[in-house]
Protein backbone atom coordinates (compact mmCIF):
# COMPACT_ATOMS: atom_id res chain seq x y z
CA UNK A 1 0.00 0.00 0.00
CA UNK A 2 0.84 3.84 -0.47
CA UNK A 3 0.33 6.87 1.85
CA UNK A 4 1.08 10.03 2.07
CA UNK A 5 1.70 12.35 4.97
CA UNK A 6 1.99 15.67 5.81
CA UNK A 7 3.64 16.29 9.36
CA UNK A 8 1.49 13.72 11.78
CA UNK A 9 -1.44 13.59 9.25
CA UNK A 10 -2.36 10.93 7.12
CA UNK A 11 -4.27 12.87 3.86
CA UNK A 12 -4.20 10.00 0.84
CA UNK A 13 -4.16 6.21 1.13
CA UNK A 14 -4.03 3.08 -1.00
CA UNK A 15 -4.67 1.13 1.96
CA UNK A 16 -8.13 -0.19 3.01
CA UNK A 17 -9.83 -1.15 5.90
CA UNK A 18 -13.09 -2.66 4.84
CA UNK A 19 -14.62 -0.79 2.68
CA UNK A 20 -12.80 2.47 3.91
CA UNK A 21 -9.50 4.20 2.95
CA UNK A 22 -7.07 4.00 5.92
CA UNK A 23 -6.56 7.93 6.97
CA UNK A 24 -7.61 9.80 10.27
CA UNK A 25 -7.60 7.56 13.39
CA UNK A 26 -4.74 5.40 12.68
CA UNK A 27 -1.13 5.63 14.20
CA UNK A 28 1.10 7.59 12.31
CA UNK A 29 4.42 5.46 12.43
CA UNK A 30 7.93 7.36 14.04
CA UNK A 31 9.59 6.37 11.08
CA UNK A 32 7.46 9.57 9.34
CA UNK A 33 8.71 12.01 12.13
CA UNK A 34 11.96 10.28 11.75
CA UNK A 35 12.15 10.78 7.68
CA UNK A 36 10.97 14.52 7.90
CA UNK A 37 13.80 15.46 10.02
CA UNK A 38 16.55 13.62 8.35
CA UNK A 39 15.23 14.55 4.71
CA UNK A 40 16.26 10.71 3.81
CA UNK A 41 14.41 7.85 2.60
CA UNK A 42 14.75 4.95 5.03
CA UNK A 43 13.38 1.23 5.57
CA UNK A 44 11.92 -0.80 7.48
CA UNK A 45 10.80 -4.24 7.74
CA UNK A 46 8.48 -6.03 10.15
CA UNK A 47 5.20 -7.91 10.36
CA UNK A 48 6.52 -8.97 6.90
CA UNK A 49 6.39 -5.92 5.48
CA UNK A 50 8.96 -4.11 3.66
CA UNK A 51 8.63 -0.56 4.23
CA UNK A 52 9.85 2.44 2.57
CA UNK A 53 9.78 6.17 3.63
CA UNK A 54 10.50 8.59 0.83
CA UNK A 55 10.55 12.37 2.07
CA UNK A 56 8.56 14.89 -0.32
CA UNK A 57 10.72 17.93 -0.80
CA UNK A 58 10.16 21.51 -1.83
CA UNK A 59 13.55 23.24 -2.33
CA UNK A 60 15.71 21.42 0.82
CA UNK A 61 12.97 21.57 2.85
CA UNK A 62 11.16 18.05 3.83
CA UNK A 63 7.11 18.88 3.06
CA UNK A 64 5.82 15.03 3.26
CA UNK A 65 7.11 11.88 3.67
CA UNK A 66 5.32 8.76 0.92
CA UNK A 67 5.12 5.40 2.01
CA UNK A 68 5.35 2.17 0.48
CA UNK A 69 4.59 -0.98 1.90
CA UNK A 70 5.24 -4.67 0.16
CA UNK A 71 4.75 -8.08 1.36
């Protein structure tokens, strides 16, 4: 799945939950906070999950962070 963030908030999702798209009222993971300080795309991998953080930048400046999750 693919979301996007902006600071602590979740505002697009490929992910699902039911019938509903995975935004407000889920955990944002530290790995976001982590990726919008050190402007650099990171990994991760548990629950069998590999996932990736890729900051969103305007100019040097971090604006969002996409992730990218994959079995």
């Amino acid at each position: 799945g693919v979301s996007i963030f902006v600071g602590e908030e979740r505002i697009s999702s490929s992910v699902k939950q039911g019938d509903q798209r995975v935004l407000s009222g889920y955990p944002t993971p530290a790995t976001v906070g982590e990726t919008i300080k050190s402007g650099k795309t990171t990994s991760t991998q548990s629950s069998g999950y590999l996932k990736v953080y890729l900051p969103l930048k305007s100019g040097a400046k971090t604006v969002a962070v996409m992730t990218v999750s994959v079995p």
